[in-house]
N, C-alpha and C. Protein backbone atom coordinates (compact mmCIF):
# COMPACT_ATOMS: atom_id res chain seq x y z
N UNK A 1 30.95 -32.61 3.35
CA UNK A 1 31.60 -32.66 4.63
C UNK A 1 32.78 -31.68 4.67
N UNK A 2 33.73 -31.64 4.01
CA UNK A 2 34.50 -30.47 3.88
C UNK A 2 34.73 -29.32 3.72
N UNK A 3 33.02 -29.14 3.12
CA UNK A 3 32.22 -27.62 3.24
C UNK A 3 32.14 -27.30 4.42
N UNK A 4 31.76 -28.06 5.44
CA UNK A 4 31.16 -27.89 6.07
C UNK A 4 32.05 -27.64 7.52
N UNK A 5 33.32 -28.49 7.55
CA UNK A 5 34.49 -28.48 8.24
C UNK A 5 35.04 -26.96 7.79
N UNK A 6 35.14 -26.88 7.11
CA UNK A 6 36.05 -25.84 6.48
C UNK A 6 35.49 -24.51 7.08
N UNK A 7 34.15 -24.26 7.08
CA UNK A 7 33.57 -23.02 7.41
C UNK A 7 33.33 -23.31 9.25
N UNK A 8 33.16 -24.82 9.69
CA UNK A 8 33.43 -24.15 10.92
C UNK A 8 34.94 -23.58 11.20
N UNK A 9 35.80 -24.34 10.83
CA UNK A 9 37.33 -24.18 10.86
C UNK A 9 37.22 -22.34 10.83
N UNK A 10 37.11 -21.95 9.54
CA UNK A 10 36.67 -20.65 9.66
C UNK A 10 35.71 -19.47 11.21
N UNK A 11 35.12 -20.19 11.27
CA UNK A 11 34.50 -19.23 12.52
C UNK A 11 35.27 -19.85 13.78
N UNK A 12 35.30 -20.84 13.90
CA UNK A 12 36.18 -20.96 15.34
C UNK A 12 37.76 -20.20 15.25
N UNK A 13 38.40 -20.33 14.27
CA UNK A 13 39.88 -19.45 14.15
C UNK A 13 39.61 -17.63 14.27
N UNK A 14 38.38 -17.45 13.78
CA UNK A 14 38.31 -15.82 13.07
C UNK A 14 37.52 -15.45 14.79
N UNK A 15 36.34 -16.36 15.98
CA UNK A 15 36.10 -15.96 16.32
C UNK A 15 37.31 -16.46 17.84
N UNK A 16 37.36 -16.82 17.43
CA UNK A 16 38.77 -17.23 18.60
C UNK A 16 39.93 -16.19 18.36
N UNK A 17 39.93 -15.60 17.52
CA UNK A 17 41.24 -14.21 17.45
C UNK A 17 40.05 -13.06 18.06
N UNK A 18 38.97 -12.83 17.70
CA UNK A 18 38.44 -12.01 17.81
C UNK A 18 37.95 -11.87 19.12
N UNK A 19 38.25 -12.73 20.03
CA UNK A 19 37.91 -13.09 21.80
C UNK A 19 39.22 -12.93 22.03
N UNK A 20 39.96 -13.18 21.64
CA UNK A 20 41.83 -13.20 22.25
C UNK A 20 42.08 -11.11 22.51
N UNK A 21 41.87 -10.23 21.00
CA UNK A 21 41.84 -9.33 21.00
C UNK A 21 41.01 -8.68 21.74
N UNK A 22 39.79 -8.89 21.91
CA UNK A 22 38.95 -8.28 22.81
C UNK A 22 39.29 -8.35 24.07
N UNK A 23 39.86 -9.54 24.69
CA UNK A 23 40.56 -9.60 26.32
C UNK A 23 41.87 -8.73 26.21
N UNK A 24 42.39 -8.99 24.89
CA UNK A 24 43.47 -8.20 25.04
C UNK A 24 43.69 -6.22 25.11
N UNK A 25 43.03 -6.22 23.97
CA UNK A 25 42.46 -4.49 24.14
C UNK A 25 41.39 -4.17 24.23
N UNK A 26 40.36 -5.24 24.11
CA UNK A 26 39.11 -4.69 24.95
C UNK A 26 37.86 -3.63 23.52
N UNK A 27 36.98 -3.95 24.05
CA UNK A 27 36.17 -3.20 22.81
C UNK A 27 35.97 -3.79 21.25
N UNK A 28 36.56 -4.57 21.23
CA UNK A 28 36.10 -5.54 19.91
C UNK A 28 35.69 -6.56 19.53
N UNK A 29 33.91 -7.19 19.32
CA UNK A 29 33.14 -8.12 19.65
C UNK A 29 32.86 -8.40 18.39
N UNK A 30 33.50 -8.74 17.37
CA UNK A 30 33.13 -9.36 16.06
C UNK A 30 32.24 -10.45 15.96
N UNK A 31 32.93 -11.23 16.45
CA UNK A 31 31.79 -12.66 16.52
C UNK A 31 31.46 -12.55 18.28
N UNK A 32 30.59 -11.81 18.56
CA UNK A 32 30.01 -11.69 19.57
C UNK A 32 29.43 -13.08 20.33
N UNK A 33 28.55 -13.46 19.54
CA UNK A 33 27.98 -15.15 19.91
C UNK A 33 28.95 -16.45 20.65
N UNK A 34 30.23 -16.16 20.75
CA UNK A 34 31.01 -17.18 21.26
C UNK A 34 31.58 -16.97 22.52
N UNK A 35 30.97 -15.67 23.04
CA UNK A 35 31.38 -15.63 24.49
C UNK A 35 30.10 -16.09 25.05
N UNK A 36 29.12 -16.45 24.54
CA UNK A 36 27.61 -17.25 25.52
C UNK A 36 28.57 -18.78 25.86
N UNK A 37 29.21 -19.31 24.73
CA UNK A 37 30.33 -21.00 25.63
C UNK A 37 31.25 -20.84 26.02
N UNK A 38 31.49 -19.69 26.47
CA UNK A 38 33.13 -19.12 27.54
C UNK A 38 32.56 -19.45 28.81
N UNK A 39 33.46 -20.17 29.77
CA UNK A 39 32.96 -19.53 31.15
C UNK A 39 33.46 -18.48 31.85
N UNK A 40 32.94 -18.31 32.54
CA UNK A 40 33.43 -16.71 33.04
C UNK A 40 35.19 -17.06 33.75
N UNK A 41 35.35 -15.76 33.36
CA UNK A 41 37.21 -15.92 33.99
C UNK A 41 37.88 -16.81 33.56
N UNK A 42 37.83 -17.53 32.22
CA UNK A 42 38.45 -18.36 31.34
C UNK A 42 38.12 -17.88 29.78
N UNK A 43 38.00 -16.96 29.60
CA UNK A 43 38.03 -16.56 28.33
C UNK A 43 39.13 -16.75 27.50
N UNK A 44 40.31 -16.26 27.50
CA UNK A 44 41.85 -16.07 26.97
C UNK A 44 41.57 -17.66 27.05
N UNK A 45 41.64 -18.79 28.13
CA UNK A 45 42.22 -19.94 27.95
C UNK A 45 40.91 -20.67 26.94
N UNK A 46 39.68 -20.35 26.47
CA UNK A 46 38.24 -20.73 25.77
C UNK A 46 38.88 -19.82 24.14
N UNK A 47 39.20 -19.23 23.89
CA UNK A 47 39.33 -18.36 22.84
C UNK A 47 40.57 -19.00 22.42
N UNK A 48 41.57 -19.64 22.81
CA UNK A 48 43.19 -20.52 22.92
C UNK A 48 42.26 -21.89 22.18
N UNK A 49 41.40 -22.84 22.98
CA UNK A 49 41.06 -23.96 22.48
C UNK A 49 39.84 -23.29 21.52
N UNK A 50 39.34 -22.54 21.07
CA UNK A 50 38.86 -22.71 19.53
C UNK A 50 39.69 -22.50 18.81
N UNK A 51 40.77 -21.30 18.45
CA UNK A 51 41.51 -21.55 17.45
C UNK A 51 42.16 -23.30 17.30
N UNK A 52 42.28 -23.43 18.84
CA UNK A 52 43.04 -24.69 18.23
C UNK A 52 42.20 -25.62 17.34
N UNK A 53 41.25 -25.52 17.98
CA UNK A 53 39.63 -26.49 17.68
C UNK A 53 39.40 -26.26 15.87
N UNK A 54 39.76 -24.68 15.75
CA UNK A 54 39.50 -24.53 13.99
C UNK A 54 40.30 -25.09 13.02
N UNK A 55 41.66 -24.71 14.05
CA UNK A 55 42.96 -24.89 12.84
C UNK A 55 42.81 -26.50 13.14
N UNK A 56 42.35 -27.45 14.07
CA UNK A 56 41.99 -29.14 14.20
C UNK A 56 41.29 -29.38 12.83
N UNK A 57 39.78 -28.72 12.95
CA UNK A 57 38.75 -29.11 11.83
C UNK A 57 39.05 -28.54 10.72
N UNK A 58 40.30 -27.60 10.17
CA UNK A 58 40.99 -26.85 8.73
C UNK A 58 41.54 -28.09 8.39
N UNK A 59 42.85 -28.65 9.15
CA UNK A 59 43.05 -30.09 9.00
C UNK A 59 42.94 -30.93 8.35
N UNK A 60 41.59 -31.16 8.90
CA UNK A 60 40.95 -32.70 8.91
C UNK A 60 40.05 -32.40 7.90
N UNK A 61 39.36 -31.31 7.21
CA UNK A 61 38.87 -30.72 6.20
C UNK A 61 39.92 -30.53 4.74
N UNK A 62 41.03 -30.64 5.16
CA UNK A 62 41.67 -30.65 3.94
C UNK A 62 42.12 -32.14 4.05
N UNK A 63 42.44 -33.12 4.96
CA UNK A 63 42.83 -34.42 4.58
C UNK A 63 41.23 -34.79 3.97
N UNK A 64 40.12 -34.88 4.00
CA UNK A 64 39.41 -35.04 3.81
C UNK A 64 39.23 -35.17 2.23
N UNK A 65 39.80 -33.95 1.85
CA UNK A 65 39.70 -33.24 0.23
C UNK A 65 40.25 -34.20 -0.18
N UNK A 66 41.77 -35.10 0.41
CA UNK A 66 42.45 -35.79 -0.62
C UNK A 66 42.30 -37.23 -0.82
């Protein structure tokens, strides 16, 4: 279970910066796949709640560990 938390924690933080930057300067689609659960014209505020959503399940993935 903490494997498993941990690596989403990982893609929601890495692809939630990587949607923040792309609205912000535009042209950089790293984790491309996470703008298909954006809705349109809420991106910045969808890319805001996954990081939060990752650094939630990093968390709860490390209380987990102890």
């Amino acid at each position: 279970m903490k494997n498993v938390l941990g690596f989403a924690s990982f893609v929601l933080i890495i692809g939630g910066l990587a949607g923040l930057v792309h609205e912000w300067i535009g042209g950089f689609r790293l984790f491309g796949f996470l703008r298909y659960v954006t809705p349109e014209g809420y991106e910045v505020y969808a890319n805001v709640v996954f990081v939060v959503l990752g650094v939630a399940a990093g968390a709860l993935a490390e209380a987990k560990s102890r």
